[in-house]
Structures are given as structure tokens and as C-alpha cells.
PDB file of N, CA and C in Angstrom:
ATOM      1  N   UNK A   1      59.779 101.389  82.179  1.00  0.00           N
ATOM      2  CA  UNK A   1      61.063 100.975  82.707  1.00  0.00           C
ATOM      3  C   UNK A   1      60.834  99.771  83.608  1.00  0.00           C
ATOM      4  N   UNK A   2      61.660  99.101  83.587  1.00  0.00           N
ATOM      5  CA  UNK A   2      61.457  97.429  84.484  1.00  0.00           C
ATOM      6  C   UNK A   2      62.192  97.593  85.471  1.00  0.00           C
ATOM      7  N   UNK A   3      61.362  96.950  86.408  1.00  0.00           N
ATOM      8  CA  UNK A   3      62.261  96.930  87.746  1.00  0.00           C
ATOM      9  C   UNK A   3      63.889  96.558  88.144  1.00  0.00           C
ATOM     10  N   UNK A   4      63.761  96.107  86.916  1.00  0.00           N
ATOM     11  CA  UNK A   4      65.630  95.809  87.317  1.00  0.00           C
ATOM     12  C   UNK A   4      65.932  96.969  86.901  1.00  0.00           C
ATOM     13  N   UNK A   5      65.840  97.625  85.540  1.00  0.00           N
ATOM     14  CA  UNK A   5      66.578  99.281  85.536  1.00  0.00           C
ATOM     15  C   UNK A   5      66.267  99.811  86.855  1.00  0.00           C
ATOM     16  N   UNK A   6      65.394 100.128  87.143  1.00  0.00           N
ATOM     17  CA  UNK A   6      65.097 100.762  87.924  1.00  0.00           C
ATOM     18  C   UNK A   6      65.894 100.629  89.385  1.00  0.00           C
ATOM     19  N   UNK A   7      66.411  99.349  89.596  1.00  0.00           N
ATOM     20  CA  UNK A   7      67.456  98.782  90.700  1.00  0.00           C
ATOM     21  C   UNK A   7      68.875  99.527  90.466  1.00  0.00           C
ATOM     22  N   UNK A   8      69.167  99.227  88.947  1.00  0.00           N
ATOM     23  CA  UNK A   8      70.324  99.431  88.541  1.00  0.00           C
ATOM     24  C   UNK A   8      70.937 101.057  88.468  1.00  0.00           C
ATOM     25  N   UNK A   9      69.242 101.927  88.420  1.00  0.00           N
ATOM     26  CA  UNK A   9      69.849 102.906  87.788  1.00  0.00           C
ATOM     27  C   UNK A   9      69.408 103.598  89.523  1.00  0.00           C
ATOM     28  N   UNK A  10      69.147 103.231  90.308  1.00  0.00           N
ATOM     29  CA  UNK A  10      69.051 103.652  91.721  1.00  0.00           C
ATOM     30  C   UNK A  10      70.312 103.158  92.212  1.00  0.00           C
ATOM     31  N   UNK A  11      71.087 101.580  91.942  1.00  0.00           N
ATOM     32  CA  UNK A  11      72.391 101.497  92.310  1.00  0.00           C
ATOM     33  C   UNK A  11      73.244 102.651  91.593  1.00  0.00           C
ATOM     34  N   UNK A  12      73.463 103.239  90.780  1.00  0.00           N
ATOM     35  CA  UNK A  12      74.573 103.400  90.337  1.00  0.00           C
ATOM     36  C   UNK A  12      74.136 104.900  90.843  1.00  0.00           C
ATOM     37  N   UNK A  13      72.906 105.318  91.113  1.00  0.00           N
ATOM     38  CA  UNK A  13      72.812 107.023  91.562  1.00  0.00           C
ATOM     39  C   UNK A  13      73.694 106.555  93.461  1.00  0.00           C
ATOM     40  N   UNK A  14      73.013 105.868  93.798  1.00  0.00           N
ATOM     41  CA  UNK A  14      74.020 105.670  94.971  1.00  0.00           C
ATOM     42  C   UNK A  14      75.466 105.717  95.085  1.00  0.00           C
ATOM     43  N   UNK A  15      76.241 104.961  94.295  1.00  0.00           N
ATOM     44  CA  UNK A  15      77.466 105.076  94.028  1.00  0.00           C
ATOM     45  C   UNK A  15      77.709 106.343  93.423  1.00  0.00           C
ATOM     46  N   UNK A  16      77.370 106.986  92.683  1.00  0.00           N
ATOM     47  CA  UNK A  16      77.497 108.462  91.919  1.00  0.00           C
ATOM     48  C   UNK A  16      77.552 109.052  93.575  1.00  0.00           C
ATOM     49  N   UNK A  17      77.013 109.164  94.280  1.00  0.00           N
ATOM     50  CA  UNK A  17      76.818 110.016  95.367  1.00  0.00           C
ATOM     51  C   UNK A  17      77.771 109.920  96.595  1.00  0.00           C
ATOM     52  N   UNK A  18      78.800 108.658  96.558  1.00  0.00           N
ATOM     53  CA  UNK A  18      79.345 108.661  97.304  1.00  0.00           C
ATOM     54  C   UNK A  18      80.760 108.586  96.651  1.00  0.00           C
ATOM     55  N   UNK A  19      81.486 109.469  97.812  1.00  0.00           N
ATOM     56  CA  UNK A  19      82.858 109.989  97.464  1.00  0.00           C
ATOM     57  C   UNK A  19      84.171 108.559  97.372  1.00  0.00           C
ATOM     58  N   UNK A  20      85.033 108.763  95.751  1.00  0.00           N
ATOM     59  CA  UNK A  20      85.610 107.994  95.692  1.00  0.00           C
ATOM     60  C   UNK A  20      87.068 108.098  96.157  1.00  0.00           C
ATOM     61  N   UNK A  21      87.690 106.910  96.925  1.00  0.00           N
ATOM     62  CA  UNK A  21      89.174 107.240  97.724  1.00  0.00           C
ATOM     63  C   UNK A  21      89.530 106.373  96.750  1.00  0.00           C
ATOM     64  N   UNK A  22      91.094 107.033  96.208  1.00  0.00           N
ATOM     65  CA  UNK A  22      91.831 106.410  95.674  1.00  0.00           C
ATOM     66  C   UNK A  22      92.554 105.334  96.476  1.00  0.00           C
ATOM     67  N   UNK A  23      92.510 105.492  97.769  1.00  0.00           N
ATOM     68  CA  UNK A  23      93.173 104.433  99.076  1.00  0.00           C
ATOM     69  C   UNK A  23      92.648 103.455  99.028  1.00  0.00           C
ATOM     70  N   UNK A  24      91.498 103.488  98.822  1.00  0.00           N
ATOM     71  CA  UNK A  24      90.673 102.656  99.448  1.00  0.00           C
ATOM     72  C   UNK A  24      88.930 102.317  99.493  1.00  0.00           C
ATOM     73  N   UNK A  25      88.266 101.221 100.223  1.00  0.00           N
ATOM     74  CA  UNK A  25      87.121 101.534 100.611  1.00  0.00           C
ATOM     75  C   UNK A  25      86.193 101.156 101.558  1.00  0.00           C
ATOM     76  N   UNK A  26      85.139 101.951 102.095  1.00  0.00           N
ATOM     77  CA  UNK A  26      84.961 101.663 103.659  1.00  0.00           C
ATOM     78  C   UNK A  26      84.041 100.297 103.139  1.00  0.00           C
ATOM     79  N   UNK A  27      83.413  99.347 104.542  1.00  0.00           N
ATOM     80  CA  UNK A  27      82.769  98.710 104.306  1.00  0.00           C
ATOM     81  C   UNK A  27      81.308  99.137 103.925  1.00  0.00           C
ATOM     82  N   UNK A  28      80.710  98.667 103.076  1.00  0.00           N
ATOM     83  CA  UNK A  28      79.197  99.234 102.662  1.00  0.00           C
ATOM     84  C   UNK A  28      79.107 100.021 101.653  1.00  0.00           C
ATOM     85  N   UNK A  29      80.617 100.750 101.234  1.00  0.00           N
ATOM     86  CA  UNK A  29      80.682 101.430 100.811  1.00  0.00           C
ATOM     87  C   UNK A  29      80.612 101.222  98.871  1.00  0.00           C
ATOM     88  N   UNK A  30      79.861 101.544  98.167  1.00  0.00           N
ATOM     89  CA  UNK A  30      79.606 101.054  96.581  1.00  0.00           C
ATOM     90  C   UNK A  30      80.740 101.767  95.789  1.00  0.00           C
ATOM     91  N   UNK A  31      81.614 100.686  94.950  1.00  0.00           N
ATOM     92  CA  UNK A  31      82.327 101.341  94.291  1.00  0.00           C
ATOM     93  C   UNK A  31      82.163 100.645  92.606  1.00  0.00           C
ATOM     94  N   UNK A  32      82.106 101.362  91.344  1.00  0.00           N
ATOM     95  CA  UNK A  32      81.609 101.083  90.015  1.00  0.00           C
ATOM     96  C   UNK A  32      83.125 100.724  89.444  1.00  0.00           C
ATOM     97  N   UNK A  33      82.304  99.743  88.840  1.00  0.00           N
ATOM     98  CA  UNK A  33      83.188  98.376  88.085  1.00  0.00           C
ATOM     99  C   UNK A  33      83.154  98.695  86.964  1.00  0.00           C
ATOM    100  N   UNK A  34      84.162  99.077  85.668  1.00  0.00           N
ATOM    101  CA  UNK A  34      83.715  98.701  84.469  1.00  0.00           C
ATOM    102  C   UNK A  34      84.729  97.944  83.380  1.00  0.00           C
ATOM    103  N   UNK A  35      84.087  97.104  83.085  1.00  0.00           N
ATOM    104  CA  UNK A  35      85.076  95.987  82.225  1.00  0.00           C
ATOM    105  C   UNK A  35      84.247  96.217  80.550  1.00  0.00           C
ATOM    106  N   UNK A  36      84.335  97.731  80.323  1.00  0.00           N
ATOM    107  CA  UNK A  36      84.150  97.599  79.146  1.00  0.00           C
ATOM    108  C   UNK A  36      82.280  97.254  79.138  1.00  0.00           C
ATOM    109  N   UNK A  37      81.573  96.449  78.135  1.00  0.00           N
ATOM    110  CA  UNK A  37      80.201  95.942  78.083  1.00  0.00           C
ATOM    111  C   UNK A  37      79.721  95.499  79.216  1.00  0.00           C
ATOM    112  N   UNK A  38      80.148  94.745  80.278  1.00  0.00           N
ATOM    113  CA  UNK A  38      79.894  94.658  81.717  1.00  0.00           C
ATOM    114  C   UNK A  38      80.349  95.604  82.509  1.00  0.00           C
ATOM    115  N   UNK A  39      79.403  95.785  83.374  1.00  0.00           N
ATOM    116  CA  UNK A  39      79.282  96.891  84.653  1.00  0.00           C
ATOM    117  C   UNK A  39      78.740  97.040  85.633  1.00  0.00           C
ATOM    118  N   UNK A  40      78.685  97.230  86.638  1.00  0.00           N
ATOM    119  CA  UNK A  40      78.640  97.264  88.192  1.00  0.00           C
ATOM    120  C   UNK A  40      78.757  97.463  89.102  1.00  0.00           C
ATOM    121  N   UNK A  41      78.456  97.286  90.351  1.00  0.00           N
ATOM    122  CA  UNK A  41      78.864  97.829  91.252  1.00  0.00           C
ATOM    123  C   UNK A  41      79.664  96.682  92.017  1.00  0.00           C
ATOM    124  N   UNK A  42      80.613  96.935  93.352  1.00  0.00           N
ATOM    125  CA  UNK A  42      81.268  96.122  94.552  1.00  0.00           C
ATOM    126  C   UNK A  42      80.930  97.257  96.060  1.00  0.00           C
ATOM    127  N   UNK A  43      81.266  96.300  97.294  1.00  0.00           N
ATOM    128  CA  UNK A  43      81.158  96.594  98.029  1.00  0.00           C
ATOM    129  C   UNK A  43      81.862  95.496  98.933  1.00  0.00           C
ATOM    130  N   UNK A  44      81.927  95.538  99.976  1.00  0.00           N
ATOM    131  CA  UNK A  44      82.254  93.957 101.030  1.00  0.00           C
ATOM    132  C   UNK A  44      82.132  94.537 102.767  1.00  0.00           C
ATOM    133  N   UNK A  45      81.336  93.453 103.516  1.00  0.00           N
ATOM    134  CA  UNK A  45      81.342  93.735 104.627  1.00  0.00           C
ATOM    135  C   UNK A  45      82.284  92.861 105.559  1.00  0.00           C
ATOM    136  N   UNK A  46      82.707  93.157 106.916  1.00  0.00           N
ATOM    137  CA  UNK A  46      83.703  92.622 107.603  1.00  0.00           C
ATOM    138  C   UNK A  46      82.863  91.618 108.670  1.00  0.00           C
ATOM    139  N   UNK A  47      83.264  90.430 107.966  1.00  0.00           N
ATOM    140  CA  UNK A  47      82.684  89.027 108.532  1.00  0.00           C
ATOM    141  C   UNK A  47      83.520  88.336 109.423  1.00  0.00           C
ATOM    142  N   UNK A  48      83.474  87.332 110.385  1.00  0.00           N
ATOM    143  CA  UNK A  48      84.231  86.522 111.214  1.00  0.00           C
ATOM    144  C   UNK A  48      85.545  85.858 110.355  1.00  0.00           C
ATOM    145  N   UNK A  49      85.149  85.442 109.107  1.00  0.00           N
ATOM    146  CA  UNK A  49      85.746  84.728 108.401  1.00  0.00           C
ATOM    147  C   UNK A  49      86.880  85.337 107.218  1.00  0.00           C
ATOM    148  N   UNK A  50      86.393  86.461 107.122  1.00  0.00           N
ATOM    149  CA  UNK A  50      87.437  87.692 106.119  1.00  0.00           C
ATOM    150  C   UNK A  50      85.905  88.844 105.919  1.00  0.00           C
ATOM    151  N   UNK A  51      86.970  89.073 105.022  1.00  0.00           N
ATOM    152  CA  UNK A  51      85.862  90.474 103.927  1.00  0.00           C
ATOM    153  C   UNK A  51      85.364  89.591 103.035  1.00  0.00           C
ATOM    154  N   UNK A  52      83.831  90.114 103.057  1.00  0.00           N
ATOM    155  CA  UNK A  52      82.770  89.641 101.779  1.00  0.00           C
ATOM    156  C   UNK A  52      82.718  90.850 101.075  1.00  0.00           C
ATOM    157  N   UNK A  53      83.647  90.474  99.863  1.00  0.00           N
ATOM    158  CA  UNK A  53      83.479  91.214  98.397  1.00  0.00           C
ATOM    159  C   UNK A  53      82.446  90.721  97.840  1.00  0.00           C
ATOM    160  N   UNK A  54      81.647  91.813  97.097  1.00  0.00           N
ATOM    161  CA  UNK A  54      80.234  91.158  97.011  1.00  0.00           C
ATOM    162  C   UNK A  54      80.413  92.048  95.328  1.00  0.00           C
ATOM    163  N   UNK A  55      80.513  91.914  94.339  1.00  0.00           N
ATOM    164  CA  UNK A  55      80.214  92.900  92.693  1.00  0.00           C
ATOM    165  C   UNK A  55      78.802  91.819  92.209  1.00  0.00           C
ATOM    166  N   UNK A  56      78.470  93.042  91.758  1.00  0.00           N
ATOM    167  CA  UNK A  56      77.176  92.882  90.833  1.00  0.00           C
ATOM    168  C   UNK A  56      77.219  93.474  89.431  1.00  0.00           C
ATOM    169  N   UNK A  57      77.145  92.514  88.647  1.00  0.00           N
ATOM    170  CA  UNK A  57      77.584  92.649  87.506  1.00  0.00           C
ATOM    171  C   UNK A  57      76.169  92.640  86.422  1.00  0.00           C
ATOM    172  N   UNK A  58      76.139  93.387  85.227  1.00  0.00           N
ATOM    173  CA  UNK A  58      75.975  92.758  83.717  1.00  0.00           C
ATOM    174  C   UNK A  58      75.642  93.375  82.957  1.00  0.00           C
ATOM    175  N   UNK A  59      75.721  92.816  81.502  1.00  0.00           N
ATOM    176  CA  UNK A  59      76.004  93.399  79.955  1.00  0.00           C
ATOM    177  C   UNK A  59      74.622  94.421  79.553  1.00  0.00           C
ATOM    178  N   UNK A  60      75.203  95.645  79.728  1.00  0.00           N
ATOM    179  CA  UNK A  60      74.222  96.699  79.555  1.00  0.00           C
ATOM    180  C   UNK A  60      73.277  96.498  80.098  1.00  0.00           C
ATOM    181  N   UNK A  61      71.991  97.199  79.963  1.00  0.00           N
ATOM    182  CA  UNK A  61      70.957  97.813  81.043  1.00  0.00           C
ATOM    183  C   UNK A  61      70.058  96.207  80.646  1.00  0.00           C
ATOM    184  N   UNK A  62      70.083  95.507  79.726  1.00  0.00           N
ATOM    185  CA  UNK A  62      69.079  94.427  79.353  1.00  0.00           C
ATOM    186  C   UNK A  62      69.867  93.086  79.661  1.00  0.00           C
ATOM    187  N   UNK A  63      71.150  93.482  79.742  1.00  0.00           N
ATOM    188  CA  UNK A  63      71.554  92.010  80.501  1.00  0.00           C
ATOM    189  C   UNK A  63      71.053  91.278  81.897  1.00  0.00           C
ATOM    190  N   UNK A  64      71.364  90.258  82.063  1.00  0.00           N
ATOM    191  CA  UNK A  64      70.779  89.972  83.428  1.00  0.00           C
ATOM    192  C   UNK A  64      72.148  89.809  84.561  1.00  0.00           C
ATOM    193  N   UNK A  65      71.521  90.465  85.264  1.00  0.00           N
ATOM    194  CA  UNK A  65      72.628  90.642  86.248  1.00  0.00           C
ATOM    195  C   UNK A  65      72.957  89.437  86.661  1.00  0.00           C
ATOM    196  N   UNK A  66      74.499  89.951  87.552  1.00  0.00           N
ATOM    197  CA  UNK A  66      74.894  88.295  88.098  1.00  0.00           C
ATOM    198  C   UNK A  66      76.047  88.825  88.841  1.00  0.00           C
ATOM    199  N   UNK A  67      76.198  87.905  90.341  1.00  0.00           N
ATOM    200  CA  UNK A  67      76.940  88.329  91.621  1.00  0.00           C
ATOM    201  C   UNK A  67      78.164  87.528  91.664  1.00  0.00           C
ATOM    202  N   UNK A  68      78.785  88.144  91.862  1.00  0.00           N
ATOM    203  CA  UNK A  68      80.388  87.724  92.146  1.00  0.00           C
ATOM    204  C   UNK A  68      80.681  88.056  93.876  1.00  0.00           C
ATOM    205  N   UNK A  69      81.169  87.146  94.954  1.00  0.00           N
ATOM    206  CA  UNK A  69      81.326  87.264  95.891  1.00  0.00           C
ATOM    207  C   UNK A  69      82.385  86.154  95.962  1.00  0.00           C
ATOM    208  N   UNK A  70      83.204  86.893  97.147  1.00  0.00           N
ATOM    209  CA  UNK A  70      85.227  86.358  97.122  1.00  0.00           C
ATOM    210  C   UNK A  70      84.990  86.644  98.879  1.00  0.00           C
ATOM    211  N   UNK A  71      85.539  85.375  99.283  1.00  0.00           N
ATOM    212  CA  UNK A  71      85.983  86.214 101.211  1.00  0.00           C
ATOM    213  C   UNK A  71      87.548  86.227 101.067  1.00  0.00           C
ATOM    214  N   UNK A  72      88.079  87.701 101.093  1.00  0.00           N
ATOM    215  CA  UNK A  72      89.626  87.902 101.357  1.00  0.00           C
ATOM    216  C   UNK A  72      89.853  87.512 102.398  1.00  0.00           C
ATOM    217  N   UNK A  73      91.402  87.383 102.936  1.00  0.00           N
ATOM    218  CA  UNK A  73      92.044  86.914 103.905  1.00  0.00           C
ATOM    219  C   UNK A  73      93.272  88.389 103.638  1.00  0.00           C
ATOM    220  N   UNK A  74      93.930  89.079 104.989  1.00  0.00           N
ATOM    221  CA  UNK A  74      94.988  90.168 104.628  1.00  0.00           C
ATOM    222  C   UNK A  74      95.569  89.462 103.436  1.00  0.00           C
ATOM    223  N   UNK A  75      96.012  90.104 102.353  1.00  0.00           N
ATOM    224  CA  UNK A  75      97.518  90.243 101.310  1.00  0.00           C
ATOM    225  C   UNK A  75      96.744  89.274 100.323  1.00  0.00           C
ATOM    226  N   UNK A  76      94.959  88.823 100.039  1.00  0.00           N
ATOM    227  CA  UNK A  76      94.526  87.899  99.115  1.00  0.00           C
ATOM    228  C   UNK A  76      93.840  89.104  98.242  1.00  0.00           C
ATOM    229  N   UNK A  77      93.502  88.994  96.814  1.00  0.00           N
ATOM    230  CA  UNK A  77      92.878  89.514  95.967  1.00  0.00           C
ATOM    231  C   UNK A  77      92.240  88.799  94.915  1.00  0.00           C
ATOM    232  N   UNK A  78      91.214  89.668  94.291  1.00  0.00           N
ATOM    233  CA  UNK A  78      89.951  89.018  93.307  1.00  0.00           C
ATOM    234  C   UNK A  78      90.440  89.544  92.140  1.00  0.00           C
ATOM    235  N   UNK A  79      90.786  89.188  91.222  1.00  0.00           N
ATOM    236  CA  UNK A  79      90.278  90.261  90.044  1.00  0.00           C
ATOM    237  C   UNK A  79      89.633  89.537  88.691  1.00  0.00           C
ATOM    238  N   UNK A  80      88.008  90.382  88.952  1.00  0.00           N
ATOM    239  CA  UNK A  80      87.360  90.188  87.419  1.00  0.00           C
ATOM    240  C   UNK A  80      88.050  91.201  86.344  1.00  0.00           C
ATOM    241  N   UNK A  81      87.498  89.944  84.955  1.00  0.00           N
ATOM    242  CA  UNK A  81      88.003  90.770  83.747  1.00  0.00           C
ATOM    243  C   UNK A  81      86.871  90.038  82.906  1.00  0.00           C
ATOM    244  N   UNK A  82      87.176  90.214  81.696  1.00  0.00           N
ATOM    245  CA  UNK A  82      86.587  90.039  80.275  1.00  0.00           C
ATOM    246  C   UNK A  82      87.231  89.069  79.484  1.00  0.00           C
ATOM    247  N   UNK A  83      86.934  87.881  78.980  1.00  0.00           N
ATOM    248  CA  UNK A  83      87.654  87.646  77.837  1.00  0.00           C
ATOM    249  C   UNK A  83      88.146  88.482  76.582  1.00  0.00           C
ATOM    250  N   UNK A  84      87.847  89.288  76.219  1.00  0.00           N
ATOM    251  CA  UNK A  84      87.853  90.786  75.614  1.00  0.00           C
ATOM    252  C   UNK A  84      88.963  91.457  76.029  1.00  0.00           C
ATOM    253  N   UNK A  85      89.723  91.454  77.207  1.00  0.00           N
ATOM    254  CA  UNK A  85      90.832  92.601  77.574  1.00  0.00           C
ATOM    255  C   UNK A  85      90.052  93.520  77.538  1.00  0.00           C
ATOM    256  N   UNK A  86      89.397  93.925  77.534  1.00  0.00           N
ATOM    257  CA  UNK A  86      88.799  95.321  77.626  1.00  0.00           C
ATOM    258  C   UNK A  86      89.019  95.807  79.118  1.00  0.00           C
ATOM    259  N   UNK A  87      90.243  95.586  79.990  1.00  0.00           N
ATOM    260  CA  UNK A  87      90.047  95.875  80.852  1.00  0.00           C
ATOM    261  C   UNK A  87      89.567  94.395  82.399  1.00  0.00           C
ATOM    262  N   UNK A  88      90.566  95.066  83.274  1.00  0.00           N
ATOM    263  CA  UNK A  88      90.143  94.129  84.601  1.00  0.00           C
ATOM    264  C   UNK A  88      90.708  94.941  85.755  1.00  0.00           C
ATOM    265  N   UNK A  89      89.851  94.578  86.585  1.00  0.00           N
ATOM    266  CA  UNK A  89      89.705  95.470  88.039  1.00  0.00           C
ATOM    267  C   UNK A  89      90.504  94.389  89.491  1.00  0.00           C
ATOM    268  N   UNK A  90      91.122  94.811  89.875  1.00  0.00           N
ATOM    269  CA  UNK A  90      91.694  94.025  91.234  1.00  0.00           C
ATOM    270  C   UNK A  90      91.211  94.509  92.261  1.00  0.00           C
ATOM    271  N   UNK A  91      90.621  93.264  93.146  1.00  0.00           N
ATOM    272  CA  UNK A  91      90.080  94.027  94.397  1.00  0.00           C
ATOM    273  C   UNK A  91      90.837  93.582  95.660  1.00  0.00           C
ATOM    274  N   UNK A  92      91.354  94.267  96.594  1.00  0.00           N
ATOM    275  CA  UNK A  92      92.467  93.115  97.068  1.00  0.00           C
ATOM    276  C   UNK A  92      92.372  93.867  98.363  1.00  0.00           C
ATOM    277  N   UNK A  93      92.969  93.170 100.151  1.00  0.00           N
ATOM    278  CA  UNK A  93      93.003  93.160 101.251  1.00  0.00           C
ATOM    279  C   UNK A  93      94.346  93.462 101.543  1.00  0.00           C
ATOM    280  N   UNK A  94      94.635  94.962 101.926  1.00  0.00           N
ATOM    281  CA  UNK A  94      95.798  95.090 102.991  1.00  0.00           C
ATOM    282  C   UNK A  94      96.030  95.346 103.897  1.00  0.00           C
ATOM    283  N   UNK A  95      95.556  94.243 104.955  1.00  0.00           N
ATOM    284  CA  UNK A  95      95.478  94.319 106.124  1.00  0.00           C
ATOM    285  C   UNK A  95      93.994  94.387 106.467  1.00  0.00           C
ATOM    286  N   UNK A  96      93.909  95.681 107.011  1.00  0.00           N
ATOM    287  CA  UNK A  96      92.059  96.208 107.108  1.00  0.00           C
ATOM    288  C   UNK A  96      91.679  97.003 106.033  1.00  0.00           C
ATOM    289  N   UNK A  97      92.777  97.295 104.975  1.00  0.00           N
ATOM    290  CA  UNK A  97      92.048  98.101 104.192  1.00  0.00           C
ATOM    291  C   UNK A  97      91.402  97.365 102.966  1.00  0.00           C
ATOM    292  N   UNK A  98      90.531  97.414 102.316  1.00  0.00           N
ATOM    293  CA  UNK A  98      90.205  96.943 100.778  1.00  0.00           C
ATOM    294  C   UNK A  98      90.475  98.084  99.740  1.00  0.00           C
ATOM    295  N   UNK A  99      91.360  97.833  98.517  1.00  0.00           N
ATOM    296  CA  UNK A  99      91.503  98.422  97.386  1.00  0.00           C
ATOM    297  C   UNK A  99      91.388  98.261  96.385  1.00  0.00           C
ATOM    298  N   UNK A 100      90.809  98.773  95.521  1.00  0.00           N
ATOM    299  CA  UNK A 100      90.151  98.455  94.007  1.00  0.00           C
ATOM    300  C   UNK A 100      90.875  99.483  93.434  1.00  0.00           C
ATOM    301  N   UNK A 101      91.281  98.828  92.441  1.00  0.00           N
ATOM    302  CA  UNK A 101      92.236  99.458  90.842  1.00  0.00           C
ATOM    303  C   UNK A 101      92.200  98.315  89.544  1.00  0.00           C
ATOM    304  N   UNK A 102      92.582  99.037  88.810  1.00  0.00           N
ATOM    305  CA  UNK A 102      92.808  98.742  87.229  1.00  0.00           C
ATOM    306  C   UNK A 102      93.818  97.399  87.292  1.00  0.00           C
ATOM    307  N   UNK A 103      93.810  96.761  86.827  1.00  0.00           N
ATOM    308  CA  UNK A 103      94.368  95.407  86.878  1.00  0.00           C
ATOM    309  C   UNK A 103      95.652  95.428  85.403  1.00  0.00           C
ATOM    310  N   UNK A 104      96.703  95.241  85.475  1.00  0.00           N
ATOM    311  CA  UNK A 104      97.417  94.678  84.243  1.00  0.00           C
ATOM    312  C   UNK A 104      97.089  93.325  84.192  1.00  0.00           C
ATOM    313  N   UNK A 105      95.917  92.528  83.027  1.00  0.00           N
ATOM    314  CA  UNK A 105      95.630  91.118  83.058  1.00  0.00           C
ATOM    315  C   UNK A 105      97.388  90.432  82.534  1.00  0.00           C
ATOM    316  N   UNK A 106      98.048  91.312  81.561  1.00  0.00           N
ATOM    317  CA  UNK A 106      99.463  90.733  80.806  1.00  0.00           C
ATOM    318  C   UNK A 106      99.805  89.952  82.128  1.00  0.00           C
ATOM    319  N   UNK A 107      99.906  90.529  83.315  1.00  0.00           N
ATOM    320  CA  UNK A 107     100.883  90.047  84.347  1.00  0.00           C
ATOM    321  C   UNK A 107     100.178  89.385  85.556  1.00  0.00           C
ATOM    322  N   UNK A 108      99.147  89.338  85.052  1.00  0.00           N
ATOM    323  CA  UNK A 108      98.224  88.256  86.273  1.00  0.00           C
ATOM    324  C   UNK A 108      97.937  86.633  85.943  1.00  0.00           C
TER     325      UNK A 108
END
């Protein structure tokens, strides 16, 4: 097994282990991304400047990963997707809270 599985499959036992709020999520806190063939994890910490949304992304266990990082501002949101539709995730700032859900791409 190569050290990146080995990253990946220690990230995602982390996230397996921590409890998911439909509200919301704390800072630090790992929440799993899936757009279909890409997959990953997010998280974001509370910086001077906004929230650092930080996802780590890629295409099955032999893809090479790759980081997506957004600084929200209250009432701003991210959302990755796929050219595929297979699905897209919104990650978005209300207020102090951060929330991740299922995205309608039709209407974005």
C-alpha cells in the first residue's frame, strides 16, 4: 500500500469517526465529499480574514489528490461539482456557522 492510500484511508477513518450534524460544522472538523468518481474530505478554520474551507479531493484511491481552498465571508458559498452532474456539494457561511449539503447544479 503507498503512502498516499495510506493518508487517504487514515483520512477518511477520521471522518468515519466523527459525528455528522446536519446543521452544520465545527472548525477542524472533517466532513466527506462525494461527487460521484471524486472524493474527499473538507474542513475550514476561523482566520482574521473569513473561514478557510480547505477539500481535498481525487479520482479513486490512484488518482492524485488535489486541494480546493475558498475564504468565506457571512452569506458567501463554494460549491464543487463534476462536469458529469453526478452530483455537487455547497459549502456556505451563515454567519458563524459553516454548512455543507447537496447542491441543485440546474439552479446554480
Amino acid at each position: 500500500m503507498s503512502i498516499r492510500s495510506m493518508l487517504f484511508a487514515l483520512a477518511f477513518g477520521i471522518v468515519s469517526l466523527t459525528a455528522a450534524r446536519a446543521e452544520g460544522l465545527r472548525p477542524m472538523e472533517g466532513k466527506s465529499i462525494d461527487l460521484g468518481e471524486i472524493s474527499g474530505i473538507a474542513y475550514y478554520t476561523v482566520e482574521r480574514d473569513g473561514f478557510h474551507v480547505v477539500a481535498t479531493l481525487a479520482q479513486g484511491e490512484a488518482g492524485k489528490p488535489f486541494r480546493v481552498v475558498s475564504v468565506l465571508a457571512p452569506g458567501q458559498r463554494v460549491i464543487l461539482s463534476t462536469p458529469q452532474q453526478e452530483g455537487a456539494i455547497e459549502i456556505s457561511r451563515k454567519g458563524d456557522s459553516v454548512l455543507v449539503r447537496k447542491a441543485n447544479t440546474a439552479s446554480n
